[in-house]
Every structure is written in structure tokens, then in C-alpha cells.
N, C-alpha and C. Protein backbone atom coordinates (compact mmCIF):
# COMPACT_ATOMS: atom_id res chain seq x y z
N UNK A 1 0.84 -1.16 0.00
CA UNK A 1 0.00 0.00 0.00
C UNK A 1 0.90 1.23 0.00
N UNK A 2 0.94 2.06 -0.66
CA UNK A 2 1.68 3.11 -0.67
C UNK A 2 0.92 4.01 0.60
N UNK A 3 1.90 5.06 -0.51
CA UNK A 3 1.50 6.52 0.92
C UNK A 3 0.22 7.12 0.85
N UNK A 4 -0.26 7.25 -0.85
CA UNK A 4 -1.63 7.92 -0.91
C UNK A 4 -2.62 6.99 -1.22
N UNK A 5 -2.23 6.01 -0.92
CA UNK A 5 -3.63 4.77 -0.63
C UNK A 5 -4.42 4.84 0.77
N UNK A 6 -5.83 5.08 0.52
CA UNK A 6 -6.74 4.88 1.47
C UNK A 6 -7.32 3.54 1.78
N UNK A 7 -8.04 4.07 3.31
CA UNK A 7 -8.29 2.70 3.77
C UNK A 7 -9.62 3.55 4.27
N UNK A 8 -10.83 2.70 3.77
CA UNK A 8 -12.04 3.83 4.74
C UNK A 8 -12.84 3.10 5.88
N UNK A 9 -12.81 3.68 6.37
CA UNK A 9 -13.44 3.02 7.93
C UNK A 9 -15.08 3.11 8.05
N UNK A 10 -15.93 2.33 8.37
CA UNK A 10 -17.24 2.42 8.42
C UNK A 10 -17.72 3.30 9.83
N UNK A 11 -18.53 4.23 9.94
CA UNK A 11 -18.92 5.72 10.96
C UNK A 11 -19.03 4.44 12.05
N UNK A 12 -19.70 3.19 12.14
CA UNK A 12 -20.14 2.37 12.85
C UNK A 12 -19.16 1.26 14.03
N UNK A 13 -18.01 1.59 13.50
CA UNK A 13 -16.50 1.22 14.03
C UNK A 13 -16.07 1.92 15.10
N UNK A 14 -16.80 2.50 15.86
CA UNK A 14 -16.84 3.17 17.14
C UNK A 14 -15.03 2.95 18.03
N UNK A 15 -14.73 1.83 18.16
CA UNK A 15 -13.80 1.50 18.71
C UNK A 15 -12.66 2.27 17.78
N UNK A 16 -12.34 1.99 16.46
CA UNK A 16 -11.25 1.88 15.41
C UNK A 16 -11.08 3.29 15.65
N UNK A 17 -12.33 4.02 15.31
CA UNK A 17 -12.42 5.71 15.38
C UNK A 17 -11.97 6.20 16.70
N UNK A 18 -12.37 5.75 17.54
CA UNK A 18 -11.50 6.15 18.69
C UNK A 18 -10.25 6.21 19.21
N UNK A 19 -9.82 4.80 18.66
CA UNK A 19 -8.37 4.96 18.97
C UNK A 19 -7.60 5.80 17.93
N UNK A 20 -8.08 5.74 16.71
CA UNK A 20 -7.45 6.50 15.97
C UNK A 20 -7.23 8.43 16.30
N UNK A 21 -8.68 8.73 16.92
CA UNK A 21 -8.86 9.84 17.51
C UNK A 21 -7.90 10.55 18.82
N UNK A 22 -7.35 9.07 19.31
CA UNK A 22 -6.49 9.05 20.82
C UNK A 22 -5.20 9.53 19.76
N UNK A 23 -4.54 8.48 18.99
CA UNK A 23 -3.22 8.51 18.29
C UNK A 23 -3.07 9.89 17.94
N UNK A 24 -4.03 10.34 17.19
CA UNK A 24 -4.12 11.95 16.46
C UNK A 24 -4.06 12.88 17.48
N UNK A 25 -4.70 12.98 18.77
CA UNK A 25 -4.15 14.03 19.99
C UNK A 25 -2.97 13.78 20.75
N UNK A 26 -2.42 12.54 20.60
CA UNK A 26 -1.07 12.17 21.22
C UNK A 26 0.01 12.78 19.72
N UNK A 27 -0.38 12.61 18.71
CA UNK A 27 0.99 12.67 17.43
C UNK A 27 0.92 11.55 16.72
N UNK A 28 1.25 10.33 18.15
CA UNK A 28 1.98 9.60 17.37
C UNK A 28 2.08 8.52 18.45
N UNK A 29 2.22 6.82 18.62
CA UNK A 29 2.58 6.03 19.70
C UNK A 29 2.57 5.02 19.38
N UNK A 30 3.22 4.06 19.97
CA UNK A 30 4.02 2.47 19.86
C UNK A 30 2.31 1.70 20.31
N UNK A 31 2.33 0.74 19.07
CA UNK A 31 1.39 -0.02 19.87
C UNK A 31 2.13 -1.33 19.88
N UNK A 32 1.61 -2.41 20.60
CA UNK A 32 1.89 -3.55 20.96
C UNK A 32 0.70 -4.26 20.44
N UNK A 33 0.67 -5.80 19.85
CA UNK A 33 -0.33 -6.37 19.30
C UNK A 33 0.36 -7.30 18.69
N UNK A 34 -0.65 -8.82 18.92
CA UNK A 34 0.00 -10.07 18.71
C UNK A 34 2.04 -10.15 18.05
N UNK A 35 2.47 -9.75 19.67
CA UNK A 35 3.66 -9.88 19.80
C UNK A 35 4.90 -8.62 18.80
N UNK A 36 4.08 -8.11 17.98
CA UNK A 36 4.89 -6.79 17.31
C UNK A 36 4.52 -5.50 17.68
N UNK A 37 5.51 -4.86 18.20
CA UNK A 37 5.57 -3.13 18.04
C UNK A 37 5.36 -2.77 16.38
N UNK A 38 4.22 -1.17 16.31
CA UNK A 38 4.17 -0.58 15.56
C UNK A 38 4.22 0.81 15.81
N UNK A 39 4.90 1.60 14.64
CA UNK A 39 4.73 2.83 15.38
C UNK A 39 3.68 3.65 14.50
N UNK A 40 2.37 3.98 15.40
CA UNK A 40 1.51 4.62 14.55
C UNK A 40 1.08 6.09 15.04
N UNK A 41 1.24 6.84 13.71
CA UNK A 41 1.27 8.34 13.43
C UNK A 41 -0.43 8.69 13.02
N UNK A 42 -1.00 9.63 13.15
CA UNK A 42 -2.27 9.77 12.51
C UNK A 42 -2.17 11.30 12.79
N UNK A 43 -2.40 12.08 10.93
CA UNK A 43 -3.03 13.37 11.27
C UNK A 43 -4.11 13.31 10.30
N UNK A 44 -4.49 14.60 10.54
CA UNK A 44 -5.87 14.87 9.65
C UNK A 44 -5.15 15.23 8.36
N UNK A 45 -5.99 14.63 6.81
CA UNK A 45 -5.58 15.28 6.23
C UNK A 45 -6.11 17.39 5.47
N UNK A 46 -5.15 17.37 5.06
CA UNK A 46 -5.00 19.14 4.69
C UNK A 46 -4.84 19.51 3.43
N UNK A 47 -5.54 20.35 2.46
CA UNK A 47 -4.83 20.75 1.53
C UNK A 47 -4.52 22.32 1.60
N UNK A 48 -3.82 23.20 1.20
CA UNK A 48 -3.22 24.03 1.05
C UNK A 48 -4.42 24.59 0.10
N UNK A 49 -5.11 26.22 0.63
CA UNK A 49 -5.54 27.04 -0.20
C UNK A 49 -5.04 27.10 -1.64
N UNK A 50 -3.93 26.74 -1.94
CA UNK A 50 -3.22 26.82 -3.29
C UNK A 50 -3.48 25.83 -4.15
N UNK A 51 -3.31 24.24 -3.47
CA UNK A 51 -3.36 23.30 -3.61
C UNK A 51 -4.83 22.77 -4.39
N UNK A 52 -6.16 22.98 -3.63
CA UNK A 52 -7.17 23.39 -3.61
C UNK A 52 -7.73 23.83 -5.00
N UNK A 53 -7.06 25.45 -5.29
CA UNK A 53 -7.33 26.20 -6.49
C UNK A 53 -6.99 25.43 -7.81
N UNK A 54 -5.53 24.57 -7.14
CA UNK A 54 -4.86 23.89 -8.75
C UNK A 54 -5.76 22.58 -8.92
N UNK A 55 -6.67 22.13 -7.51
CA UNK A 55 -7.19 20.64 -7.96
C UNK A 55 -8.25 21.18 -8.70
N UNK A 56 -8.92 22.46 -8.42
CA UNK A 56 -10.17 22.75 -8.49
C UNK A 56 -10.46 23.11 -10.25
N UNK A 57 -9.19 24.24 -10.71
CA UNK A 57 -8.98 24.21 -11.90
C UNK A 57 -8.63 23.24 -12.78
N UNK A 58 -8.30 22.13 -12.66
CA UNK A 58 -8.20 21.33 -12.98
C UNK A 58 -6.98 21.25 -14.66
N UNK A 59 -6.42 22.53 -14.30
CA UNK A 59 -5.01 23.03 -15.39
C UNK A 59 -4.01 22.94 -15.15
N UNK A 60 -2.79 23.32 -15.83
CA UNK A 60 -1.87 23.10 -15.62
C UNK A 60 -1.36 24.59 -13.91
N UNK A 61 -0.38 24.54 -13.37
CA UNK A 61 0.49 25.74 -12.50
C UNK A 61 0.80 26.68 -13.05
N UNK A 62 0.01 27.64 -12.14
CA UNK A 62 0.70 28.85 -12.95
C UNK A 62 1.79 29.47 -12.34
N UNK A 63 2.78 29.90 -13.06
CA UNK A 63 3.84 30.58 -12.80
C UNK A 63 3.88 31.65 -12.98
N UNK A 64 4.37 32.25 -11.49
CA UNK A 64 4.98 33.69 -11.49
C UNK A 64 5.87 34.26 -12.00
């Protein structure tokens, strides 16, 4: 799975959403689970006002 591959979670996953909600006000933390450490990061994602305009136009960048 790469980096910009999603994974979507069902609203009904009460638990999944939560912890994910814990990870995202901590940064970041080690979990433990059937015998392996992971280190899991969660932010929200963001696009950039700029970013936004160029998805929205759907053209090429314009340069200054």
C-alpha cells in the first residue's frame, strides 16, 4: 500500500475511530499487538488554499 492509498473506515466502528482519535491528539505512539511493536502516526488530512485552487482548476500551475 503506498502513501496515498486509502483505507475507509465504516462511521459504525466506534472503537477503530476512537483509537485512531487518541493517536491523532497524542501525534503519534508504539502499539503492541499479537507480539509486534508498531509505530503509529495519525493526522488529519489538509490541503493548502493553493493546492485546492490547482485541484479545483483542474489546469496546468501557474507561474509567477
Amino acid at each position: 500500500m503506498g502513501a496515498k492509498d486509502s483505507i475507509k473506515i465504516h462511521s459504525d466502528d466506534k472503537e477503530l475511530l476512537g483509537f485512531l482519535e487518541q493517536v491523532r491528539a497524542l501525534g503519534s505512539a508504539v502499539v503492541e499487538a499479537g507480539g509486534m511493536r508498531y509505530f503509529v502516526s495519525v493526522r488529519t488530512d489538509a490541503v493548502s488554499k493553493t493546492g485546492r485552487e490547482f485541484l479545483a482548476g483542474g489546469g496546468p500551475a501557474k507561474i509567477d
